[in-house]
N, C-alpha and C. Protein backbone atom coordinates (compact mmCIF):
# COMPACT_ATOMS: atom_id res chain seq x y z
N UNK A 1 254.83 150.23 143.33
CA UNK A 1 253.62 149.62 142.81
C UNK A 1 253.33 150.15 141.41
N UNK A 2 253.35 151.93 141.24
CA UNK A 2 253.09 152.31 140.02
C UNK A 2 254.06 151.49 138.55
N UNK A 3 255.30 151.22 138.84
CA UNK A 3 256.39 150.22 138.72
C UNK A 3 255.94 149.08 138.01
N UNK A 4 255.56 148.54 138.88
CA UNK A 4 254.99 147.45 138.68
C UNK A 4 253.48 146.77 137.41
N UNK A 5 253.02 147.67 137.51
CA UNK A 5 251.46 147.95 136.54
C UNK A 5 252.23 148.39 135.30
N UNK A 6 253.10 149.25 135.44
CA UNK A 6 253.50 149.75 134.00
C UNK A 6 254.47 148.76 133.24
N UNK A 7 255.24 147.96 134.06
CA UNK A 7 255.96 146.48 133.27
C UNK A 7 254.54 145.31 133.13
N UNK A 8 253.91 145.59 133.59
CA UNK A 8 252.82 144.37 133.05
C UNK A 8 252.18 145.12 131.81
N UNK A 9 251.61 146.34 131.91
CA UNK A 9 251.15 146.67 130.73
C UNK A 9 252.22 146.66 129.43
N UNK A 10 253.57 146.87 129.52
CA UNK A 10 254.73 146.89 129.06
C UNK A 10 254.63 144.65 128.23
N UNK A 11 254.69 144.58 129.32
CA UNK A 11 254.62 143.11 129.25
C UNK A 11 253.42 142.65 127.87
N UNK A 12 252.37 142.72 128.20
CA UNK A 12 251.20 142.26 127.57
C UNK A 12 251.05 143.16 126.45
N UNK A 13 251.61 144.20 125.98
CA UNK A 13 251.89 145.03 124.82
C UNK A 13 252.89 144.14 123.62
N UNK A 14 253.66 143.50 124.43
CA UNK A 14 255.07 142.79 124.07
C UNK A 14 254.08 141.44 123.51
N UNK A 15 253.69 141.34 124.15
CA UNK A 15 253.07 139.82 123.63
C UNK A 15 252.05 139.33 122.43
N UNK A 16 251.21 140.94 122.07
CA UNK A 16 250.91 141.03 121.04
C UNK A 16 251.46 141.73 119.88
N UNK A 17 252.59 141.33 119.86
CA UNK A 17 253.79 141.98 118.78
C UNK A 17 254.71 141.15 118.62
N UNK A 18 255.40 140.95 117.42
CA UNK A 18 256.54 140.31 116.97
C UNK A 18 257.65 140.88 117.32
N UNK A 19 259.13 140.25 116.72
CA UNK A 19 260.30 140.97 117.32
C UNK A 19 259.85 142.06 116.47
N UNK A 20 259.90 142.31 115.39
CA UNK A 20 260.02 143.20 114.46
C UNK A 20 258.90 144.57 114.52
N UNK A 21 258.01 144.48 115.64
CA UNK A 21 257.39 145.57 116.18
C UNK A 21 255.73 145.05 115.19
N UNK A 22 255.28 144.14 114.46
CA UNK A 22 254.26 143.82 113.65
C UNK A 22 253.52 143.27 114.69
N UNK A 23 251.97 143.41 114.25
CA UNK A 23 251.41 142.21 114.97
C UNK A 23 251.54 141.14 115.38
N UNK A 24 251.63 140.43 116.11
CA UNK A 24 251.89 138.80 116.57
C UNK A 24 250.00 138.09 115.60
N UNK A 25 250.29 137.38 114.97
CA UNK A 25 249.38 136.04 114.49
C UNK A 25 248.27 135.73 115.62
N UNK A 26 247.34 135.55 115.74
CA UNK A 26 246.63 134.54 116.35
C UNK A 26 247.01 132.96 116.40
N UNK A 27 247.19 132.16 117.02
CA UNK A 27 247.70 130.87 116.74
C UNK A 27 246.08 130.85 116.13
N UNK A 28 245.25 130.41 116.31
CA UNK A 28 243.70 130.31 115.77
C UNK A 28 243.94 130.33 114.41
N UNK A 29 244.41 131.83 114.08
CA UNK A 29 244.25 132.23 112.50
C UNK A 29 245.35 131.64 112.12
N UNK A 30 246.47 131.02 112.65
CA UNK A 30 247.80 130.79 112.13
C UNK A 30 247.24 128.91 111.61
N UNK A 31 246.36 128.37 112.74
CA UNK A 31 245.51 126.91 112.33
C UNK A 31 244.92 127.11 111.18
N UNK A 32 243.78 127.47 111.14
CA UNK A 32 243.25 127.94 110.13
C UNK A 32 244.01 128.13 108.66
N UNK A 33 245.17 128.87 108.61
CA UNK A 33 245.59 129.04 107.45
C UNK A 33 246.21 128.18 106.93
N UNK A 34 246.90 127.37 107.56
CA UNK A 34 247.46 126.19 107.69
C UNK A 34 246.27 124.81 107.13
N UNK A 35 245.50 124.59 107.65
CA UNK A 35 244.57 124.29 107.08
C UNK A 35 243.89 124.39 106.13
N UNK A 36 243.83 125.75 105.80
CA UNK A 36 242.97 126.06 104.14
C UNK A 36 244.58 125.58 103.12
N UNK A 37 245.59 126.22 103.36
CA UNK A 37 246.85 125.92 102.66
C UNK A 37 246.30 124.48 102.00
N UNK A 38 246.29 123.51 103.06
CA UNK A 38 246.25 122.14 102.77
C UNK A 38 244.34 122.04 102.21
N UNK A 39 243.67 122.36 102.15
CA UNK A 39 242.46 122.14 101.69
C UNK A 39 242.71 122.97 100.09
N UNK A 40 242.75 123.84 100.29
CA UNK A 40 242.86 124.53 98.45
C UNK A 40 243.76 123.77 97.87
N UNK A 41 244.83 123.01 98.47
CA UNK A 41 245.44 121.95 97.46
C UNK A 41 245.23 121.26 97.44
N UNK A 42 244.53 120.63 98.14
CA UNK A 42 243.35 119.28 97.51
C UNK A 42 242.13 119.81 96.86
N UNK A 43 241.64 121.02 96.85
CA UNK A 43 240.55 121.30 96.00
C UNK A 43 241.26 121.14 94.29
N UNK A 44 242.78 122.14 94.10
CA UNK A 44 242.81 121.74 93.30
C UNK A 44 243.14 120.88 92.27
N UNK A 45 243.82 119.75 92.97
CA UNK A 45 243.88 118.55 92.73
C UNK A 45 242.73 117.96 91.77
N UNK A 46 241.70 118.00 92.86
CA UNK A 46 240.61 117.50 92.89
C UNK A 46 239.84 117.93 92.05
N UNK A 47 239.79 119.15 91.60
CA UNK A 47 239.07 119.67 90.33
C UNK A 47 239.55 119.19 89.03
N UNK A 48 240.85 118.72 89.24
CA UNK A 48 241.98 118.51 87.64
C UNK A 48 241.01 116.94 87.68
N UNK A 49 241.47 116.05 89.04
CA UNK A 49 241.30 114.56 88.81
C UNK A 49 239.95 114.33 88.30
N UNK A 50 239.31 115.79 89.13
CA UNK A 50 237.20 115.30 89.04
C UNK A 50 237.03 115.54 86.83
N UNK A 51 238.04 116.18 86.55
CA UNK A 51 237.62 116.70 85.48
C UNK A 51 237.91 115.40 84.14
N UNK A 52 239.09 114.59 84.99
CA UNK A 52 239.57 113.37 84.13
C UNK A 52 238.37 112.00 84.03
N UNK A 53 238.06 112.18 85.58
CA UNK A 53 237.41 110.91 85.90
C UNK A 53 236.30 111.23 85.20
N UNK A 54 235.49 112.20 84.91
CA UNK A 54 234.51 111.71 83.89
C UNK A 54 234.53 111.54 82.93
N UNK A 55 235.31 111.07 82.62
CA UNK A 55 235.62 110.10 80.92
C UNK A 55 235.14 108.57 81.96
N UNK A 56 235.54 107.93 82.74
CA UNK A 56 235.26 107.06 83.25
C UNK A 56 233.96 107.03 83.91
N UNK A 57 233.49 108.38 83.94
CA UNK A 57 231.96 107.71 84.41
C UNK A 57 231.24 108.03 82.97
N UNK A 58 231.21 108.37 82.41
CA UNK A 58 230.89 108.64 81.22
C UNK A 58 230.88 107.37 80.67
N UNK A 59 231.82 106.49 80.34
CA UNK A 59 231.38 105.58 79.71
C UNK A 59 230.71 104.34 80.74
N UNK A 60 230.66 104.37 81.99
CA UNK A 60 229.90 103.62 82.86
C UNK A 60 228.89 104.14 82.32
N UNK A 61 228.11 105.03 82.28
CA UNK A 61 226.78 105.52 82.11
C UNK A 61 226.30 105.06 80.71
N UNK A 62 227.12 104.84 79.92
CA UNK A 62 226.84 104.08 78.31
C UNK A 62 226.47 103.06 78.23
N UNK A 63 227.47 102.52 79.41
CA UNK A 63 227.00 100.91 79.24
C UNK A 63 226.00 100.51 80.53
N UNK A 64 225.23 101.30 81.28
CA UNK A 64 224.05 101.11 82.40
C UNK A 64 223.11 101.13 81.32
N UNK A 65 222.97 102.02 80.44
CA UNK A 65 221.83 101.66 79.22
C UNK A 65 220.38 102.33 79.76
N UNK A 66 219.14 101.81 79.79
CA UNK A 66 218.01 102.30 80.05
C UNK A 66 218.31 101.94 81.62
N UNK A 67 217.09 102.36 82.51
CA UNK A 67 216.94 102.42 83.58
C UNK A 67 215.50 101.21 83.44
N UNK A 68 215.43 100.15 82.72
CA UNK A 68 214.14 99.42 83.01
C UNK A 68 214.09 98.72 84.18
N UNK A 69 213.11 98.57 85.16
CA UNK A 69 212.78 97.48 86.46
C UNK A 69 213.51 98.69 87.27
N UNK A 70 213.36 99.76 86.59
CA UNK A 70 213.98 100.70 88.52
C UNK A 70 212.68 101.12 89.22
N UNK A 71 212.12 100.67 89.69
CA UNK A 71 210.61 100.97 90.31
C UNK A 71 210.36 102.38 91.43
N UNK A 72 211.65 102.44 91.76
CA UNK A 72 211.99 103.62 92.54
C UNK A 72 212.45 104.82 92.12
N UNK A 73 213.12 104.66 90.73
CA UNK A 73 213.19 105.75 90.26
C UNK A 73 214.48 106.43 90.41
N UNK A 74 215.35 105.68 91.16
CA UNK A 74 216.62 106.14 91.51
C UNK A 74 218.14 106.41 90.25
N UNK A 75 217.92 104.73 89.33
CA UNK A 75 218.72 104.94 88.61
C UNK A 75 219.05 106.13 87.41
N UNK A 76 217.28 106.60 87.29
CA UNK A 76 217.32 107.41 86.23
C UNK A 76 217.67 108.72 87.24
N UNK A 77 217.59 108.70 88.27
CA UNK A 77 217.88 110.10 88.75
C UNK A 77 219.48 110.16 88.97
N UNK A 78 220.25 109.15 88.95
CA UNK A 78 221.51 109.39 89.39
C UNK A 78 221.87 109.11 87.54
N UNK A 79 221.50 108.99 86.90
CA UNK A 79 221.85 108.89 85.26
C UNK A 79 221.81 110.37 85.21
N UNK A 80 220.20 111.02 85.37
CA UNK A 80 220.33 112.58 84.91
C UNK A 80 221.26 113.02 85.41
N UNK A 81 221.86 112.88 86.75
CA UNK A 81 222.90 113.63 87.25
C UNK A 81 224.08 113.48 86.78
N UNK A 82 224.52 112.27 86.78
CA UNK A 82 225.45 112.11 85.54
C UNK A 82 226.36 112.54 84.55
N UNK A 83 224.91 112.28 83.55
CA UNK A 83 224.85 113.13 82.61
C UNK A 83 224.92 114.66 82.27
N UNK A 84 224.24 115.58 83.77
CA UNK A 84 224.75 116.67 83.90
C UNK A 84 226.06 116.80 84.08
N UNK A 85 226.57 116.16 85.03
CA UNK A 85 228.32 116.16 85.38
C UNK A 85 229.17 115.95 84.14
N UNK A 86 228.98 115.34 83.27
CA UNK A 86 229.80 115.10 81.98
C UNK A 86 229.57 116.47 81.02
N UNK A 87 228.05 116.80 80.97
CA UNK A 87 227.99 118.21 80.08
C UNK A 87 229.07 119.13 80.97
N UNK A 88 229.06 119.21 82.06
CA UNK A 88 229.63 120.64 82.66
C UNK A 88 231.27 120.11 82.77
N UNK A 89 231.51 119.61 82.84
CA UNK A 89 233.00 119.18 83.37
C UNK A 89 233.88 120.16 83.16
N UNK A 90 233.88 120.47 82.13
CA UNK A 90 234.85 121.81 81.82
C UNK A 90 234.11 123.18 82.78
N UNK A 91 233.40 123.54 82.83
CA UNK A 91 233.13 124.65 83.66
C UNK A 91 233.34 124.30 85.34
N UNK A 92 232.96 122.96 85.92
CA UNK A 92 233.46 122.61 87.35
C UNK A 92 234.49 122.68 87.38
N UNK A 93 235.50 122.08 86.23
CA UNK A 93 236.98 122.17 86.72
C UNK A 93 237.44 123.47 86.81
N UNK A 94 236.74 124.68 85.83
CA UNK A 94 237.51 126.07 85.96
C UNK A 94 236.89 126.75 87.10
N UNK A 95 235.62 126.42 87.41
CA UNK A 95 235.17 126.79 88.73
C UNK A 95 236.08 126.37 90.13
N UNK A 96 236.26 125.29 89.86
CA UNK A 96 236.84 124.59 91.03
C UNK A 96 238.60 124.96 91.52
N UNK A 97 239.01 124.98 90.10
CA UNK A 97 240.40 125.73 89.94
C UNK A 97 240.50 126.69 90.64
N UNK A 98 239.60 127.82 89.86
CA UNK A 98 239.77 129.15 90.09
C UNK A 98 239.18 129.37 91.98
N UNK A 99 238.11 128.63 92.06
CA UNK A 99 237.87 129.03 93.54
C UNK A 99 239.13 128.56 94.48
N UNK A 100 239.32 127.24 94.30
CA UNK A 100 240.61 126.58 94.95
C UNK A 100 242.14 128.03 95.17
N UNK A 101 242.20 128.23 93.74
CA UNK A 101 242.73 129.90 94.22
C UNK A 101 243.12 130.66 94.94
N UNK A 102 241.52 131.30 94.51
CA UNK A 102 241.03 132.10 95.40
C UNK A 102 240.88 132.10 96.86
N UNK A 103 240.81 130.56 97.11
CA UNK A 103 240.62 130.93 98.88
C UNK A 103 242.33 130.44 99.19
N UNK A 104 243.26 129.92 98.40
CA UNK A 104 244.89 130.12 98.61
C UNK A 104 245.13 131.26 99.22
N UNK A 105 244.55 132.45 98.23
CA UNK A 105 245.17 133.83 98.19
C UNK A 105 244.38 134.16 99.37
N UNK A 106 243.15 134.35 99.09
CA UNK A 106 242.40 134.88 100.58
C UNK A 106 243.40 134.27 101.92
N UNK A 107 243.72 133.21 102.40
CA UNK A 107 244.30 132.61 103.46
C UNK A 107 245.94 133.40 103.29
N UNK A 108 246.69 133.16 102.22
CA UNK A 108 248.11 134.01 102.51
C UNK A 108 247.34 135.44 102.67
N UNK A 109 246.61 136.39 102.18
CA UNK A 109 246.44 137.49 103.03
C UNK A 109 245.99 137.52 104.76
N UNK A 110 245.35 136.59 104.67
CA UNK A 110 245.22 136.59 106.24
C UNK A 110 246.35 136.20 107.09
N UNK A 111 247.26 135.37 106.37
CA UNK A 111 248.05 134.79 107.06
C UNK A 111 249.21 135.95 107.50
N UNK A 112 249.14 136.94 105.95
CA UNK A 112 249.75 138.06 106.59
C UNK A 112 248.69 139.48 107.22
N UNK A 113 247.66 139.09 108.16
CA UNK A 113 246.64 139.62 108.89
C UNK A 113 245.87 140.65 107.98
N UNK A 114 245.78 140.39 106.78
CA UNK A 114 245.56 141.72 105.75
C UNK A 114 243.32 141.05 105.95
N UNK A 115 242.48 142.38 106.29
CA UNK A 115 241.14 141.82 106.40
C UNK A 115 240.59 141.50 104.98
N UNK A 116 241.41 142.01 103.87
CA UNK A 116 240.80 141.60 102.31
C UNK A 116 240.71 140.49 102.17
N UNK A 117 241.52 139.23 102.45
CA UNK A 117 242.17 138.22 102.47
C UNK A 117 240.90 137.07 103.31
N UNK A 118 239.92 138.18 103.84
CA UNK A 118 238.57 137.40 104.38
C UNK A 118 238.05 136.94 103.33
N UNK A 119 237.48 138.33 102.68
CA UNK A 119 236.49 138.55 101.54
C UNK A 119 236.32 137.75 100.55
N UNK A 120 238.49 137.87 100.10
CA UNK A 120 238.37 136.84 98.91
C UNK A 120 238.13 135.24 99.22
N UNK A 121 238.37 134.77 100.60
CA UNK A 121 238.39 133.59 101.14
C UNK A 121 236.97 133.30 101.03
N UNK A 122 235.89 134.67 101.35
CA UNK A 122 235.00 133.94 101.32
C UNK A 122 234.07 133.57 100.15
N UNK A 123 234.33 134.77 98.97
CA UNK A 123 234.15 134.02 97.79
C UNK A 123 234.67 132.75 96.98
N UNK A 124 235.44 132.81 97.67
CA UNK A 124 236.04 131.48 97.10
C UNK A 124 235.37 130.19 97.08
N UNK A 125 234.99 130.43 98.84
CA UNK A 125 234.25 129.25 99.29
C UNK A 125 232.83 128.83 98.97
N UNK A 126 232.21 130.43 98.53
CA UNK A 126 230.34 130.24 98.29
C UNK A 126 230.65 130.14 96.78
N UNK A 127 231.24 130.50 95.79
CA UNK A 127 231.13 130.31 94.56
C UNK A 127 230.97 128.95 93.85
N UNK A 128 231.33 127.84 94.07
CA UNK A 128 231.64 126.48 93.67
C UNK A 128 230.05 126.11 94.31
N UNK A 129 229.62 126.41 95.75
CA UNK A 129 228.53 126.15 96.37
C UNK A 129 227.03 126.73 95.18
N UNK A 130 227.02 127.97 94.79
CA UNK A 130 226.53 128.33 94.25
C UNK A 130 226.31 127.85 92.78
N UNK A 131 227.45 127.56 92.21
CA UNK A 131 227.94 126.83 90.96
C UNK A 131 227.61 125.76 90.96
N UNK A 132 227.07 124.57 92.12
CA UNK A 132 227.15 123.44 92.66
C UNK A 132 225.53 123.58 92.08
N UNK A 133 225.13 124.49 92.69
CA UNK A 133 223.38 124.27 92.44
C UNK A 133 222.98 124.63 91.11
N UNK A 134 223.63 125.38 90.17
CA UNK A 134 223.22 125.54 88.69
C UNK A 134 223.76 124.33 87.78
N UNK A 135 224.80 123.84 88.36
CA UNK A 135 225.42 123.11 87.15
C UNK A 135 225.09 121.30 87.78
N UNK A 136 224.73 121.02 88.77
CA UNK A 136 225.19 119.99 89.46
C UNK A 136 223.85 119.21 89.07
N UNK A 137 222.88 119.48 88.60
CA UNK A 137 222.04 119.33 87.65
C UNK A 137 220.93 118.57 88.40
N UNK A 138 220.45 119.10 89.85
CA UNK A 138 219.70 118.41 91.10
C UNK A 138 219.84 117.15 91.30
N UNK A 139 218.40 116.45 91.33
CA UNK A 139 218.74 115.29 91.93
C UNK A 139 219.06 115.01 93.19
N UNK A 140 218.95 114.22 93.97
CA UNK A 140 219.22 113.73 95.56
C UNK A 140 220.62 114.03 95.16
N UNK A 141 221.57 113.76 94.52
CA UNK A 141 223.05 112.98 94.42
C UNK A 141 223.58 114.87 94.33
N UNK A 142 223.13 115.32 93.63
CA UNK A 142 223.87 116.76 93.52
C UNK A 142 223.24 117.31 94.29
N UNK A 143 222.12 117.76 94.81
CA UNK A 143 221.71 118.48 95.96
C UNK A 143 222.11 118.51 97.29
N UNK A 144 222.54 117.12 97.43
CA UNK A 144 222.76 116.84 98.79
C UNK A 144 224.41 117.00 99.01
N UNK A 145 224.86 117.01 97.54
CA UNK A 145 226.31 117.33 97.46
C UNK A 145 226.22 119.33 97.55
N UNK A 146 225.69 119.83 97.21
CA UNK A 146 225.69 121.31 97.54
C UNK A 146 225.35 121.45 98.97
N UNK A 147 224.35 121.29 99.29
CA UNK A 147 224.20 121.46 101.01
C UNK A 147 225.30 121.09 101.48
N UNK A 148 225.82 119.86 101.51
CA UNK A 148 227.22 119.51 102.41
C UNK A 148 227.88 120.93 102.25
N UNK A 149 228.45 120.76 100.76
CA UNK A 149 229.54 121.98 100.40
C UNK A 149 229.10 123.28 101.14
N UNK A 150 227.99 124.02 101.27
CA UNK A 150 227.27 124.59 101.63
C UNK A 150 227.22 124.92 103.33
N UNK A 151 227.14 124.05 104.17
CA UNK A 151 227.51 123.72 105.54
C UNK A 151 228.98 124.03 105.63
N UNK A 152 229.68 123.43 104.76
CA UNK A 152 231.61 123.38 105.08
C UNK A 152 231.53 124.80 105.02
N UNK A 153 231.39 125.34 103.81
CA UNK A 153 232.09 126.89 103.81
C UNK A 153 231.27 127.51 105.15
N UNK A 154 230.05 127.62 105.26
CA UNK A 154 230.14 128.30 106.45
C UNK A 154 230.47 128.07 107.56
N UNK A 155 230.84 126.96 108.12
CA UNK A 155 231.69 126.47 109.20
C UNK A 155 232.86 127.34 109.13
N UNK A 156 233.69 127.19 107.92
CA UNK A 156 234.69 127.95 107.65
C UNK A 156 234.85 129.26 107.52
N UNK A 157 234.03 129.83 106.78
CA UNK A 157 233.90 131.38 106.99
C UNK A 157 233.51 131.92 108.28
N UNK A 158 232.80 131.59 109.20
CA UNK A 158 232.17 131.98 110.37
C UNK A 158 233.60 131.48 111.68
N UNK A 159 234.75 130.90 111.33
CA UNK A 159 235.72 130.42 112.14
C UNK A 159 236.68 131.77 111.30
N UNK A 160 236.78 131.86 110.24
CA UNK A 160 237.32 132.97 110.12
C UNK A 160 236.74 134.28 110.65
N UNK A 161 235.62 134.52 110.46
CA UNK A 161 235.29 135.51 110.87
C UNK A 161 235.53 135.74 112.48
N UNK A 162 235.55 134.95 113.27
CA UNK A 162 235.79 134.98 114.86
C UNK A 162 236.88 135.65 114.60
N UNK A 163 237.81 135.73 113.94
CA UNK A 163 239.49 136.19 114.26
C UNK A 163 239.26 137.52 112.96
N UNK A 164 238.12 137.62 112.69
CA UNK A 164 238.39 138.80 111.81
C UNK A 164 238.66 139.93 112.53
N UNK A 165 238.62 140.13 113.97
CA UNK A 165 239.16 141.68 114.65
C UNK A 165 240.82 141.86 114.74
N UNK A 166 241.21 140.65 114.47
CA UNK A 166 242.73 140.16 114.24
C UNK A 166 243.10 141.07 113.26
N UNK A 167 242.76 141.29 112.03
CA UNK A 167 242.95 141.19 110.84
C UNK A 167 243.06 143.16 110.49
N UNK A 168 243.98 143.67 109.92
CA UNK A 168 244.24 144.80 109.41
C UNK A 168 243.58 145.34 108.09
């Protein structure tokens, strides 16, 4: 019997280890990284394309002209916003770049179970959020675009954090 208890503990020792005697991955954290992999490369995609396309909203906004007969008040609020998005463009795209990054690198450290690899993940994720609300220039149209952003990262950080006892 004593036999027996000591190959199961033997056993379940084995299972949280690789051949190579390292930790074994979480499949969880192994999703996850896999996932951010593919999200930071569409962030930074998406920061290069967001940074082109406002030349194209830019000149949409030239030719919308005044906001007369908007009784609601909407057009001029999605103009100011706009118009903020075209002043900043260059700072979203290096924001967006650089965070896109940053949560790359944060995820390959986790991926190799390293706990730094949280930290930087999670700046990665609140910085653009934060950046979102100074530069995004309010308005319904940018506000409501930070809250979203805002919700995602912590969905995401708080799914990392579950597997942060994983993590070395």
């Amino acid at each position: 019997k004593l036999f027996s208890i000591k190959n199961m503990e033997n056993n379940i020792l084995m299972e949280n280890q690789s051949v190579n005697g390292a930790p074994k991955r979480p499949q969880f954290i192994t999703v996850l990284c896999i996932l951010t992999f593919i999200g930071s490369a569409l962030a930074f995609f998406g920061a290069i394309w967001g940074y082109f396309s406002i030349k194209a909203s830019a000149a949409m906004l030239e030719n919308m002209g005044s906001a007369e007969g908007d009784s609601f008040g909407m057009m001029s609020g999605i103009q100011e916003t706009m118009i903020k998005a075209v002043e900043n463009a260059v700072p979203n795209m290096i924001i967006g770049v650089f965070c896109s990054l940053l949560c790359l690198f944060g995820a390959l450290q986790m991926w190799k179970l390293k706990k730094i690899g949280f930290f930087i993940y999670s700046v990665g994720e609140i910085t653009p959020v934060i950046a979102a609300f100074f530069l995004g220039g309010g308005g319904l149209i940018g506000g409501a675009g930070a809250v979203v952003g805002l919700l995602f990262a912590i969905v995401w950080i708080v799914l990392y954090a579950i597997n942060f006892k994983h993590l070395n």
